[in-house]
N, C-alpha and C. Protein backbone atom coordinates (compact mmCIF):
# COMPACT_ATOMS: atom_id res chain seq x y z
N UNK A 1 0.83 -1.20 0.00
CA UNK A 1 0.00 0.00 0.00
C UNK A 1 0.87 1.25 0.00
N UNK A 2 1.74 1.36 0.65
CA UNK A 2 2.79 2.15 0.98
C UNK A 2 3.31 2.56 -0.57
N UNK A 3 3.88 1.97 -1.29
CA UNK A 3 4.35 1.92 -2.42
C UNK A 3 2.86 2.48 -3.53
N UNK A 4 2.24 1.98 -3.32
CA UNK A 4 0.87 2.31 -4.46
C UNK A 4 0.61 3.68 -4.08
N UNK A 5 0.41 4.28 -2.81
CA UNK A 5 0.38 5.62 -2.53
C UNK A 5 1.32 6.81 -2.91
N UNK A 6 2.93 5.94 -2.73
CA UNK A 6 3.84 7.14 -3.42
C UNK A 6 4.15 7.17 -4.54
N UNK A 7 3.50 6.07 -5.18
CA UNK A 7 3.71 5.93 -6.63
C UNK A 7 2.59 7.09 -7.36
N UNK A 8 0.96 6.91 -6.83
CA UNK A 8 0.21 7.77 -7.40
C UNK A 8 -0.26 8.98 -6.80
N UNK A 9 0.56 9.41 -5.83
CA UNK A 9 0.59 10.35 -5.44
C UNK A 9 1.44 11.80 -5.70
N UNK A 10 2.25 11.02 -5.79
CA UNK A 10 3.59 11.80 -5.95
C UNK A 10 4.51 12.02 -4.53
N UNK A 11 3.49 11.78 -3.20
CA UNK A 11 4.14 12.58 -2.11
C UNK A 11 5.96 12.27 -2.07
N UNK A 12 6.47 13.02 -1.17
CA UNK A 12 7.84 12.67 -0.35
C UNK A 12 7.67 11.57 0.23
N UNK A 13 8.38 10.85 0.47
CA UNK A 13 8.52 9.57 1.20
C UNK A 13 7.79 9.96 2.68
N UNK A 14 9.03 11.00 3.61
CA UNK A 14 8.92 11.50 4.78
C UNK A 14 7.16 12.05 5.18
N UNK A 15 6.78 12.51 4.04
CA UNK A 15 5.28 12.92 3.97
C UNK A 15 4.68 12.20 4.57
N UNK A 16 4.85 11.16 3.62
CA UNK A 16 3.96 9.57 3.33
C UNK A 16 4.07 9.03 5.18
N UNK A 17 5.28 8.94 5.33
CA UNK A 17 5.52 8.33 6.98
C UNK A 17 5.26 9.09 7.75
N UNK A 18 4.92 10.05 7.55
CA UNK A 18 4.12 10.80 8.24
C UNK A 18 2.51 11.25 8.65
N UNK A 19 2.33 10.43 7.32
CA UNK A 19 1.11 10.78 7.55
C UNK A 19 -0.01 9.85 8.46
N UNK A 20 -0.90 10.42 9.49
CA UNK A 20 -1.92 9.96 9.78
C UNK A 20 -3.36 9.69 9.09
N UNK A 21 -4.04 8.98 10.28
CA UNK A 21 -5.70 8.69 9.26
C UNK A 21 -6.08 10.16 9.55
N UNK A 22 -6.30 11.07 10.03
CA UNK A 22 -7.30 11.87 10.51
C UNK A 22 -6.42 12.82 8.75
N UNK A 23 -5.39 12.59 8.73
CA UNK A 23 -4.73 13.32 7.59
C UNK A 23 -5.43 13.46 6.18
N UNK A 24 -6.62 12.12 6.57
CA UNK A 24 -7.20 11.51 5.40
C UNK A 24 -8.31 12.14 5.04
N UNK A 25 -8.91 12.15 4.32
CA UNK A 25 -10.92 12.77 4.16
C UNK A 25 -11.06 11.25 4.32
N UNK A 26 -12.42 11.40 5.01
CA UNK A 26 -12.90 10.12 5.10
C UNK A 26 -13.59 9.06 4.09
N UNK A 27 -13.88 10.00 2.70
CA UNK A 27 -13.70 9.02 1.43
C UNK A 27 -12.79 8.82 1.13
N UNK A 28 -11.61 9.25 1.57
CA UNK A 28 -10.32 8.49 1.30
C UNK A 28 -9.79 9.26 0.32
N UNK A 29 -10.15 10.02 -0.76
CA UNK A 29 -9.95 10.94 -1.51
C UNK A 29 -9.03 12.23 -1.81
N UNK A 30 -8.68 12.44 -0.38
CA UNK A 30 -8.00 13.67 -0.57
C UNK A 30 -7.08 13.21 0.69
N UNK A 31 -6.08 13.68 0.39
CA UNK A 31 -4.61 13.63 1.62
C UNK A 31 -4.52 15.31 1.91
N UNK A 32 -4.20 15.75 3.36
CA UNK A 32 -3.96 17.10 3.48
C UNK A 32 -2.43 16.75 4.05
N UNK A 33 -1.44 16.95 3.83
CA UNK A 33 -0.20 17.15 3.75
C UNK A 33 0.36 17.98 4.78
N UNK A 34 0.75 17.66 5.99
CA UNK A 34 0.92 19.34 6.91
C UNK A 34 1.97 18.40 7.79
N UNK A 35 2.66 17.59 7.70
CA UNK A 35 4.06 16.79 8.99
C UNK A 35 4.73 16.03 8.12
N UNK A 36 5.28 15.69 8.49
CA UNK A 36 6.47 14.54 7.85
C UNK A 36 7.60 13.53 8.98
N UNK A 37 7.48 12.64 8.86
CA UNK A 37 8.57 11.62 9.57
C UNK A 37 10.44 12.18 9.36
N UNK A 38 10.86 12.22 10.46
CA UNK A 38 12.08 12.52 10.31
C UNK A 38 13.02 11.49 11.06
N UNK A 39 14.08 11.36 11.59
CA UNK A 39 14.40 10.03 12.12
C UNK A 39 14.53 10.63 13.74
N UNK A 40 13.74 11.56 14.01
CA UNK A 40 13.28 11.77 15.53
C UNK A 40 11.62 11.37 15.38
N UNK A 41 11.08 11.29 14.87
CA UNK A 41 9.45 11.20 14.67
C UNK A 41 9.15 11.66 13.75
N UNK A 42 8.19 12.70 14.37
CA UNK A 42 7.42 13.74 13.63
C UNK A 42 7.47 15.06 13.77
N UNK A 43 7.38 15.39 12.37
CA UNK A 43 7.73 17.19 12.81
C UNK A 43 6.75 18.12 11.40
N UNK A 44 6.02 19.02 12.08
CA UNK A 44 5.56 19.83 11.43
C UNK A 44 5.98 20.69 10.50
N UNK A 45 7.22 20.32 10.46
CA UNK A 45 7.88 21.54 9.78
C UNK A 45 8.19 20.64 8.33
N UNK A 46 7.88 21.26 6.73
CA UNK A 46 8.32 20.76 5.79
C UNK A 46 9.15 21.22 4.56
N UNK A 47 9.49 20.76 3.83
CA UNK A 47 10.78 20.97 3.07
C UNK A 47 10.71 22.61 2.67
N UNK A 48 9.33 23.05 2.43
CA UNK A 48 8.62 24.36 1.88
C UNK A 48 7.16 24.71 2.04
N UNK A 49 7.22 26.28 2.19
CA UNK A 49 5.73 26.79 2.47
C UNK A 49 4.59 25.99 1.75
N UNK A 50 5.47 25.95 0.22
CA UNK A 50 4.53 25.26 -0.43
C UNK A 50 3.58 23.47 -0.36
N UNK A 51 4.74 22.66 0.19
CA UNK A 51 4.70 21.27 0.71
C UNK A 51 3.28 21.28 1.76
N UNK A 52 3.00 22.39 2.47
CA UNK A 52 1.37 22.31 3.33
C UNK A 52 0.65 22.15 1.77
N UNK A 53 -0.35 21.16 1.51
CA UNK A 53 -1.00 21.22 0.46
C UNK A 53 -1.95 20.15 0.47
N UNK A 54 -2.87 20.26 0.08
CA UNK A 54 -4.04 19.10 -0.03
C UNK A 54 -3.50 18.34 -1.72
N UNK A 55 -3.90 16.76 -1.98
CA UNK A 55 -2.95 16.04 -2.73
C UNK A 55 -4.30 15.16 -2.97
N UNK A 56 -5.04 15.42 -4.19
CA UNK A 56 -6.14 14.49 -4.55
C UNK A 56 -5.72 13.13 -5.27
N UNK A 57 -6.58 11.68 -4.71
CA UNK A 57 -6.33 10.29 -4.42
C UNK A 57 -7.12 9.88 -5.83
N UNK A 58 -6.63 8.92 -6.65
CA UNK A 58 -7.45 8.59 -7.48
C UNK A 58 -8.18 7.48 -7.24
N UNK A 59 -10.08 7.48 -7.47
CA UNK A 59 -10.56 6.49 -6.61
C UNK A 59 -10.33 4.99 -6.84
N UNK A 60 -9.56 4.55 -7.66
CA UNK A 60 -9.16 3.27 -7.16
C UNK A 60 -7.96 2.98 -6.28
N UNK A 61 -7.15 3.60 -6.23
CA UNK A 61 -6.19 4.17 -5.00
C UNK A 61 -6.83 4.30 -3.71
N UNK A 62 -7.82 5.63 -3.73
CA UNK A 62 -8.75 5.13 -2.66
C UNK A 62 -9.64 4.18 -2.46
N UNK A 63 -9.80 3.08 -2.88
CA UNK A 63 -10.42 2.27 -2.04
C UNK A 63 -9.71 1.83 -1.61
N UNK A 64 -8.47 0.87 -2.42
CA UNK A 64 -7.63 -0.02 -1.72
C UNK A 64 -7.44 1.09 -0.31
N UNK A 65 -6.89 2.21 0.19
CA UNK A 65 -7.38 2.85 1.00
C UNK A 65 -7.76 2.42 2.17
N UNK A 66 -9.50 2.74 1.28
CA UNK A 66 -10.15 2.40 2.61
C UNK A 66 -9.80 0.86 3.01
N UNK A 67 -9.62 -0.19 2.36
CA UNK A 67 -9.65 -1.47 2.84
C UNK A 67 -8.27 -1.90 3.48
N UNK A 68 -7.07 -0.65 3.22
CA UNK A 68 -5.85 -0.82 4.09
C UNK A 68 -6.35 -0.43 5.32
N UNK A 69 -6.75 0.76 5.73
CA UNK A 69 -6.94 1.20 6.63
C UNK A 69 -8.33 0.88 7.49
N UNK A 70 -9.05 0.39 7.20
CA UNK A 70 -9.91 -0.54 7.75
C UNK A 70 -10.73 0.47 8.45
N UNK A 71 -11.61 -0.12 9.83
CA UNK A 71 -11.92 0.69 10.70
C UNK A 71 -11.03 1.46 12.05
N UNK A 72 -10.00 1.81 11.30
CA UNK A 72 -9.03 2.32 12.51
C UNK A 72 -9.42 4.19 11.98
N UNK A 73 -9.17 4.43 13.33
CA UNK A 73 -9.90 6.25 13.09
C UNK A 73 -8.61 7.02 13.78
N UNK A 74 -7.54 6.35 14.15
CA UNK A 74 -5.96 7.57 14.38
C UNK A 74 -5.00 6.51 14.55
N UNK A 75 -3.33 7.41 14.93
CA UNK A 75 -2.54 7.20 14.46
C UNK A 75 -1.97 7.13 13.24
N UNK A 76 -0.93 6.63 13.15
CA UNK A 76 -0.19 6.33 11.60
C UNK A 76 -0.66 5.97 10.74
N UNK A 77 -0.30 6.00 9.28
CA UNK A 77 -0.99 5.31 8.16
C UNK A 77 0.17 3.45 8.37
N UNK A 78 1.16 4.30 8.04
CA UNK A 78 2.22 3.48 8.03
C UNK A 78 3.21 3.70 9.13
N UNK A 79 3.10 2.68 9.98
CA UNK A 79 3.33 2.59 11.75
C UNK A 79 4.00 1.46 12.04
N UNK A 80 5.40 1.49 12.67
CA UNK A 80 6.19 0.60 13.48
C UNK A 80 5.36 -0.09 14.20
N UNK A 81 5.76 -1.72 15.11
CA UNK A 81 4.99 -2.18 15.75
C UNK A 81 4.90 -1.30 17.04
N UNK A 82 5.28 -0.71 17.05
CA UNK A 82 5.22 0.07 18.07
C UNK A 82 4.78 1.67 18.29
N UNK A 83 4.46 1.47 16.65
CA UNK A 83 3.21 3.44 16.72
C UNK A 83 4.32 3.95 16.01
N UNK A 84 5.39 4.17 15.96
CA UNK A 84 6.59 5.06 15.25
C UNK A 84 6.14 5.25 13.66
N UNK A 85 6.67 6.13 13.43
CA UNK A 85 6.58 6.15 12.05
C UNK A 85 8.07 5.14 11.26
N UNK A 86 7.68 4.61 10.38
CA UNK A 86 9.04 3.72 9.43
C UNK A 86 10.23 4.09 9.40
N UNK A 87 11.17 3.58 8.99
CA UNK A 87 12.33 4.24 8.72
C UNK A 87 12.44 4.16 7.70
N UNK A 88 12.93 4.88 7.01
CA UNK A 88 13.08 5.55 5.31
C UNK A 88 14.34 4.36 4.99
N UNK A 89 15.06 4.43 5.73
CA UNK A 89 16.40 3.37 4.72
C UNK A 89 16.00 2.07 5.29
N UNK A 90 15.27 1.32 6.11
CA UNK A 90 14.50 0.01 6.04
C UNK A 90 13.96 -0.10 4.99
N UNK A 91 12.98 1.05 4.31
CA UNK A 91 12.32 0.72 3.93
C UNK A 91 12.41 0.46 2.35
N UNK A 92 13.76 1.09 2.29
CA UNK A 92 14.70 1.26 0.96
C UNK A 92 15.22 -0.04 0.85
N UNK A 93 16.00 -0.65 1.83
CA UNK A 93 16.96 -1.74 1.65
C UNK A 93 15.76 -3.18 1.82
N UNK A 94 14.55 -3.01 2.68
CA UNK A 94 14.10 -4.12 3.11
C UNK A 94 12.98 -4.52 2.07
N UNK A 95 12.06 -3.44 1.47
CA UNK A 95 11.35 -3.46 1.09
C UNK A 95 11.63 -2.99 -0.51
N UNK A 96 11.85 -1.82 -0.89
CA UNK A 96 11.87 -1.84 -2.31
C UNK A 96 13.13 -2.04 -3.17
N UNK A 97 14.51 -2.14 -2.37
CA UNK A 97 15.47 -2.42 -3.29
C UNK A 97 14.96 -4.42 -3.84
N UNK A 98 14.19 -5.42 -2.65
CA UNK A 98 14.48 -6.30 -3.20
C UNK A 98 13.43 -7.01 -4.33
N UNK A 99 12.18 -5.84 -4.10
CA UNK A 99 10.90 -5.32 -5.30
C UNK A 99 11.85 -5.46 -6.59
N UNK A 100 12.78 -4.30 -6.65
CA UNK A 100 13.42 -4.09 -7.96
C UNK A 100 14.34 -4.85 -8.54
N UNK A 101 14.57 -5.73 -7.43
CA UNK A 101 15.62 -7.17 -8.36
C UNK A 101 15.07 -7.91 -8.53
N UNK A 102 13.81 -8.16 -7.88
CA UNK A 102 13.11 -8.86 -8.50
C UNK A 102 12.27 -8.85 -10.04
N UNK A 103 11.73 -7.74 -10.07
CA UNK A 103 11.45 -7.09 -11.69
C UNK A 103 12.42 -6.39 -12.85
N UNK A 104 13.70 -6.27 -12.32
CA UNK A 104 14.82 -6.37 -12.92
C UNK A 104 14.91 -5.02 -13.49
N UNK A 105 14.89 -4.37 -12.25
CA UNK A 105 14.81 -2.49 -12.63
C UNK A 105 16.32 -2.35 -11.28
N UNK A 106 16.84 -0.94 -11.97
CA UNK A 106 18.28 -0.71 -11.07
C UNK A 106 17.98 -0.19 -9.70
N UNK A 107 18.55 -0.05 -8.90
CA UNK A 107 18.32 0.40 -7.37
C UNK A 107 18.14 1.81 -7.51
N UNK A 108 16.55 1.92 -6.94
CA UNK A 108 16.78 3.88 -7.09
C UNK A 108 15.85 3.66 -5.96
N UNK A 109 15.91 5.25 -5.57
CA UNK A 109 15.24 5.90 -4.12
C UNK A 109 13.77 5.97 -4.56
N UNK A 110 13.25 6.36 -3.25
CA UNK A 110 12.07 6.87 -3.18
C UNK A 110 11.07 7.80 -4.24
N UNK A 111 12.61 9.21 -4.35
CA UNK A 111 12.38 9.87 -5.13
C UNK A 111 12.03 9.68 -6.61
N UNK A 112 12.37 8.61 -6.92
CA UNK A 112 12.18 7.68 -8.51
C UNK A 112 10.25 7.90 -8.80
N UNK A 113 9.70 7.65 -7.24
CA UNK A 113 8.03 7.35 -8.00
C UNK A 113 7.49 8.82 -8.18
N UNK A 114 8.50 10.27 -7.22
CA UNK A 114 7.72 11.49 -8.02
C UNK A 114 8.39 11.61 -9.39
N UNK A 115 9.41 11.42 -9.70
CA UNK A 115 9.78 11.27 -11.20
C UNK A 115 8.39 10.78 -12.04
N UNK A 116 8.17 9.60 -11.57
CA UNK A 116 7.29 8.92 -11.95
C UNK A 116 5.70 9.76 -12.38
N UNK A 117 5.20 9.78 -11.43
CA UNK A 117 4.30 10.94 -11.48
C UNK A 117 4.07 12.01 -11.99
N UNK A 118 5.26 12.72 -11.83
CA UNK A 118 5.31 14.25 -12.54
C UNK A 118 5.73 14.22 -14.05
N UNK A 119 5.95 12.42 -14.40
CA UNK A 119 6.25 12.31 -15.98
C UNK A 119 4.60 11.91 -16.71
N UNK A 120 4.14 11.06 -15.61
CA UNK A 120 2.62 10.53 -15.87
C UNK A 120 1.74 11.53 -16.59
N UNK A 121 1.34 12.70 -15.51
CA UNK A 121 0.35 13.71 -15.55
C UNK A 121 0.91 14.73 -17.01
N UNK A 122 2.56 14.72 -17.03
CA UNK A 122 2.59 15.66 -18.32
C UNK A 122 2.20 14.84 -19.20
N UNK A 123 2.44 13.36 -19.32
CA UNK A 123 2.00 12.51 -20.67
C UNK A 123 0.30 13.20 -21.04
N UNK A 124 -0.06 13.00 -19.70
CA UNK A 124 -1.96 13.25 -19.65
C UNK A 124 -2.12 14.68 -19.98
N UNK A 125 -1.16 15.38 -20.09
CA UNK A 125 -1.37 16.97 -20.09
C UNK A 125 -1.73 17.26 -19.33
N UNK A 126 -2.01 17.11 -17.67
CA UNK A 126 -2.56 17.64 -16.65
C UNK A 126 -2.36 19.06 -16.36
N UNK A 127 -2.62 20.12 -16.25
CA UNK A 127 -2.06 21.99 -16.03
C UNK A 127 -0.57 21.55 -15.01
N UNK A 128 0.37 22.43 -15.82
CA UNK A 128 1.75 22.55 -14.75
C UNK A 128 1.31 22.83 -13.30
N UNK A 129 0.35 24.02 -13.52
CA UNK A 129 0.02 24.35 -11.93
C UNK A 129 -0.54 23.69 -11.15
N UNK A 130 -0.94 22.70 -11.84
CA UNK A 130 -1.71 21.39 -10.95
C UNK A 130 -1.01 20.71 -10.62
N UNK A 131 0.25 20.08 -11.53
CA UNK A 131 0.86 19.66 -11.04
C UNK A 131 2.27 20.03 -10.29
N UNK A 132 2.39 21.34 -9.97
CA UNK A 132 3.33 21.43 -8.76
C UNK A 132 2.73 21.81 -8.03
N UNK A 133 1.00 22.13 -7.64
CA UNK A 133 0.60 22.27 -6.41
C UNK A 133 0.50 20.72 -5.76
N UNK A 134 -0.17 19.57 -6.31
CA UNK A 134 0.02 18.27 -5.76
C UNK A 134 1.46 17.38 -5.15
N UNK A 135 2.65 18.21 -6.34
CA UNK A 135 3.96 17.44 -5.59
C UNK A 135 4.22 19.21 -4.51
N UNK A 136 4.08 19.70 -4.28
CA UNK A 136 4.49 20.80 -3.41
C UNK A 136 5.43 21.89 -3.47
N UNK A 137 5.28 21.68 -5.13
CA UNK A 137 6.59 22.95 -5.33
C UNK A 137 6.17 24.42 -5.56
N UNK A 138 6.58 25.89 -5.79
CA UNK A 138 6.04 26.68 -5.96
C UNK A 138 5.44 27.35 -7.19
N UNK A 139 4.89 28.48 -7.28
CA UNK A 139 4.45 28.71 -8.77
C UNK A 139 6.00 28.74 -9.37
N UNK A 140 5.67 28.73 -10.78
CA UNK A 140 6.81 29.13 -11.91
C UNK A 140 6.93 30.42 -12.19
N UNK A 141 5.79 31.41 -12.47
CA UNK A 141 5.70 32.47 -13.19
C UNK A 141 4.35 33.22 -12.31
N UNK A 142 4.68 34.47 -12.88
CA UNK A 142 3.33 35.11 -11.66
C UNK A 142 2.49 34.71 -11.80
N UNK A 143 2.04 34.52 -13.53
CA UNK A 143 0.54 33.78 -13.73
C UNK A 143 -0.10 33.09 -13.15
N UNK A 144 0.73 32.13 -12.84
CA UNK A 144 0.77 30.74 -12.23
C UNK A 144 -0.11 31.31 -10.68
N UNK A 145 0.44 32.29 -10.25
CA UNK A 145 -0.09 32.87 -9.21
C UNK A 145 -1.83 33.14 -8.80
N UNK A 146 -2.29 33.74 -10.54
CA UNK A 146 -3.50 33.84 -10.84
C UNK A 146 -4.72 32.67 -11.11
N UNK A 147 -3.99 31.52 -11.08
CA UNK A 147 -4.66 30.26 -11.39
C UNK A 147 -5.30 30.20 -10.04
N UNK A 148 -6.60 29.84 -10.09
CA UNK A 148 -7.19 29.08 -9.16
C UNK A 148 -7.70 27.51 -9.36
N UNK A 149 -6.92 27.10 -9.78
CA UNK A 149 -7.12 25.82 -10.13
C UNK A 149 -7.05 25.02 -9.05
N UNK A 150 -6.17 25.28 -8.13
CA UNK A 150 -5.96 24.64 -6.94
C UNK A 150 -7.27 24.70 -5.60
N UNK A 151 -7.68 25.90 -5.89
CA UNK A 151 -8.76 26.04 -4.90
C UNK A 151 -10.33 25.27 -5.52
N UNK A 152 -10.32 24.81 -7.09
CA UNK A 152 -11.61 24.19 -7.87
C UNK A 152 -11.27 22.53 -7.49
N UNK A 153 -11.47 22.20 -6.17
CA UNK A 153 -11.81 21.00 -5.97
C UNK A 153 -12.20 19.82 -6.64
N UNK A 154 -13.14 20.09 -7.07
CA UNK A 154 -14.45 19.35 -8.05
C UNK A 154 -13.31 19.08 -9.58
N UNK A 155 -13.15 20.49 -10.12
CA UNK A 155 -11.83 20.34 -10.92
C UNK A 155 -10.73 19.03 -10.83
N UNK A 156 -10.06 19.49 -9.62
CA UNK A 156 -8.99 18.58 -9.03
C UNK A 156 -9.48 17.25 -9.53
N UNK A 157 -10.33 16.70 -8.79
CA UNK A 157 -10.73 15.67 -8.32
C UNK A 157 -11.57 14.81 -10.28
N UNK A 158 -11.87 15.78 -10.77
CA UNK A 158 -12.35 15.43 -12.54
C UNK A 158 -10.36 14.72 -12.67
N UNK A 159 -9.39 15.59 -12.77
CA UNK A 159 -8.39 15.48 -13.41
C UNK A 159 -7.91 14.69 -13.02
N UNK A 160 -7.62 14.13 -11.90
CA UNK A 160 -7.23 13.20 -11.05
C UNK A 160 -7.41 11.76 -11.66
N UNK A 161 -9.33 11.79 -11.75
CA UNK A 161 -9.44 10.57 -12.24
C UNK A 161 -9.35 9.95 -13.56
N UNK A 162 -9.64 11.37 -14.16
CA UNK A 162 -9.09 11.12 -16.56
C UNK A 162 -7.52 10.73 -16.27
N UNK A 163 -6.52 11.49 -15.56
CA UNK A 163 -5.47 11.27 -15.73
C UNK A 163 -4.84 10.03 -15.26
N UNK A 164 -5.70 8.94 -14.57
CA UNK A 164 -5.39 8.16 -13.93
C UNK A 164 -4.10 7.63 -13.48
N UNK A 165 -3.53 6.64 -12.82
CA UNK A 165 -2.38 6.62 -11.87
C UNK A 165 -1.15 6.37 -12.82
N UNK A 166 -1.58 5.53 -13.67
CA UNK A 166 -0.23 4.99 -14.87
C UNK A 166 0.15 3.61 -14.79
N UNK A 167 -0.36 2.84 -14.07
CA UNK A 167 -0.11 1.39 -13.61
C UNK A 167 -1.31 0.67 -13.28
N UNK A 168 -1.35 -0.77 -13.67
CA UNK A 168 -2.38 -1.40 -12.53
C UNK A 168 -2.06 -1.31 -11.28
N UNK A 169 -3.12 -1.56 -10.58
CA UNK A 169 -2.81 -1.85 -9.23
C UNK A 169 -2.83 -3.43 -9.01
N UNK A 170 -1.25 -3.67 -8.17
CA UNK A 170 -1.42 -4.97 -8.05
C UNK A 170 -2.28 -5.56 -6.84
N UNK A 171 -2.22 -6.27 -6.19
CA UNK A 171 -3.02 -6.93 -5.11
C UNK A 171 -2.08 -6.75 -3.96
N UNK A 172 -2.98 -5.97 -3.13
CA UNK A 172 -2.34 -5.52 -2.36
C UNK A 172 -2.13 -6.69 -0.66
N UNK A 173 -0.78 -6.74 -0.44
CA UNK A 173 -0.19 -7.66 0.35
C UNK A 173 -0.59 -6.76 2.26
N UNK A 174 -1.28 -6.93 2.79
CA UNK A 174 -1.47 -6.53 4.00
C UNK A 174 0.08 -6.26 4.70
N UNK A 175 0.07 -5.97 6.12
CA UNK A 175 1.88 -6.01 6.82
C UNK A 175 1.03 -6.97 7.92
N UNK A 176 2.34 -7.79 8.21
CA UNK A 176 2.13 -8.83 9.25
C UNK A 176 3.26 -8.49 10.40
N UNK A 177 2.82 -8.77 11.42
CA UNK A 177 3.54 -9.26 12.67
C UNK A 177 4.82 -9.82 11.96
N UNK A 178 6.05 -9.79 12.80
CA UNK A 178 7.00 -10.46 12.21
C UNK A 178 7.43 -11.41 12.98
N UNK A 179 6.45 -11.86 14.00
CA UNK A 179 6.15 -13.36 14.24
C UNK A 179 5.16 -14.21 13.52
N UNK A 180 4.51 -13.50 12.87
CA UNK A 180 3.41 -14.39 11.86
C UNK A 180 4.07 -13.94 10.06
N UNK A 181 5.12 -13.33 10.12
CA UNK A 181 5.72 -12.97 8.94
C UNK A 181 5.78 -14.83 8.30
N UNK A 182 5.85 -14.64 6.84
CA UNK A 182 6.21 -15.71 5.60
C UNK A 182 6.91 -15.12 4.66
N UNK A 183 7.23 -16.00 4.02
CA UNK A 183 8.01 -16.04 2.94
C UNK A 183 6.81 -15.04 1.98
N UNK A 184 7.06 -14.05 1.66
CA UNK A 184 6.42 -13.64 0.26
C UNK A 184 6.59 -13.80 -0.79
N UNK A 185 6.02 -14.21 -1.99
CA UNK A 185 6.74 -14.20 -3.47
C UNK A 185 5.85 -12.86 -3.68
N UNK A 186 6.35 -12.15 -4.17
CA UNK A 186 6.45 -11.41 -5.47
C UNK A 186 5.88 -11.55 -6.58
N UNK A 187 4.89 -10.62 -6.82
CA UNK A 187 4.56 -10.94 -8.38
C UNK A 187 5.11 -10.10 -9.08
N UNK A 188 5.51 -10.34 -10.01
CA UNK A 188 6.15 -9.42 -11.32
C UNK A 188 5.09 -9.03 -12.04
């Protein structure tokens, strides 16, 4: 789930581990963006003014969503057994470097799935200003300033779903106890 979110989202990793349910709309639809995981916790403070930003979910993204997150109503999205937020280089070395040898792609960071994203939405033609208000960067040009595109919700949320994520979604693998942990295979 973790991975399907920063893939069609675009967020920062640190975002992502940061983020809580209450972070969520409760259709699952919209992410509001305002903390980030650092390797003390959590901290309100983010890369840029611009990074506070609401980040619309495309609804098949959100469901899987709702069915990750179940009936739990706080804390973490993505939570240590112990409430913490993840660690960013676990989650590099444990989890997606051995994703990518397995599908036979080279070792890259986090940062690889906003690449990803911000290549997606130009394929779709999505507005520039749409798309650096969703990854969190600032306007380009004053114009950019004059757009209210960001505040047309309803908008957002049309573009979101024409432009869709760029991938299937595979079947999503729950997290287990790592006393009830197994062997996973991998699907390619």
């Amino acid at each position: 789930m973790l991975l399907l979110l920063v893939a069609s989202t675009g967020l920062r990793l640190g975002e992502l581990l940061g983020l809580s349910i209450q972070d969520i709309s409760d259709d699952r639809t919209t992410i509001t963006v305002a903390k980030q995981a650092t390797r003390g916790g959590l901290t309100n403070r983010l890369k840029t003014h611009n990074a506070y930003r609401i980040v619309d979910v495309h609804p098949d993204v959100a469901a899987e969503l709702v069915a990750f997150i179940g009936d739990r109503t706080s804390g973490l999205v993505f939570a240590s057994s112990t409430g913490k937020p993840l660690s960013h280089s676990n989650l590099r070395n444990r989890l997606l470097y051995p994703i990518l040898k397995v599908v036979g792609i080279d070792k890259a960071a986090s940062h690889a799935f906003r690449r990803f994203r911000v290549t997606h939405l130009r394929k779709k033609r999505v507005p520039e200003d749409l798309i650096r208000f969703w990854l969190g960067h600032g306007d380009k040009t004053v114009t950019d300033g004059y757009s209210q595109l960001k505040q047309d919700t309803e908008y957002r949320k049309a573009v979101v779903q024409q432009a869709g994520i760029g991938f299937e979604i595979p079947p999503i693998v729950q997290n287990v106890q790592k006393s009830e942990k197994e062997e996973v295979t991998l699907a390619a």
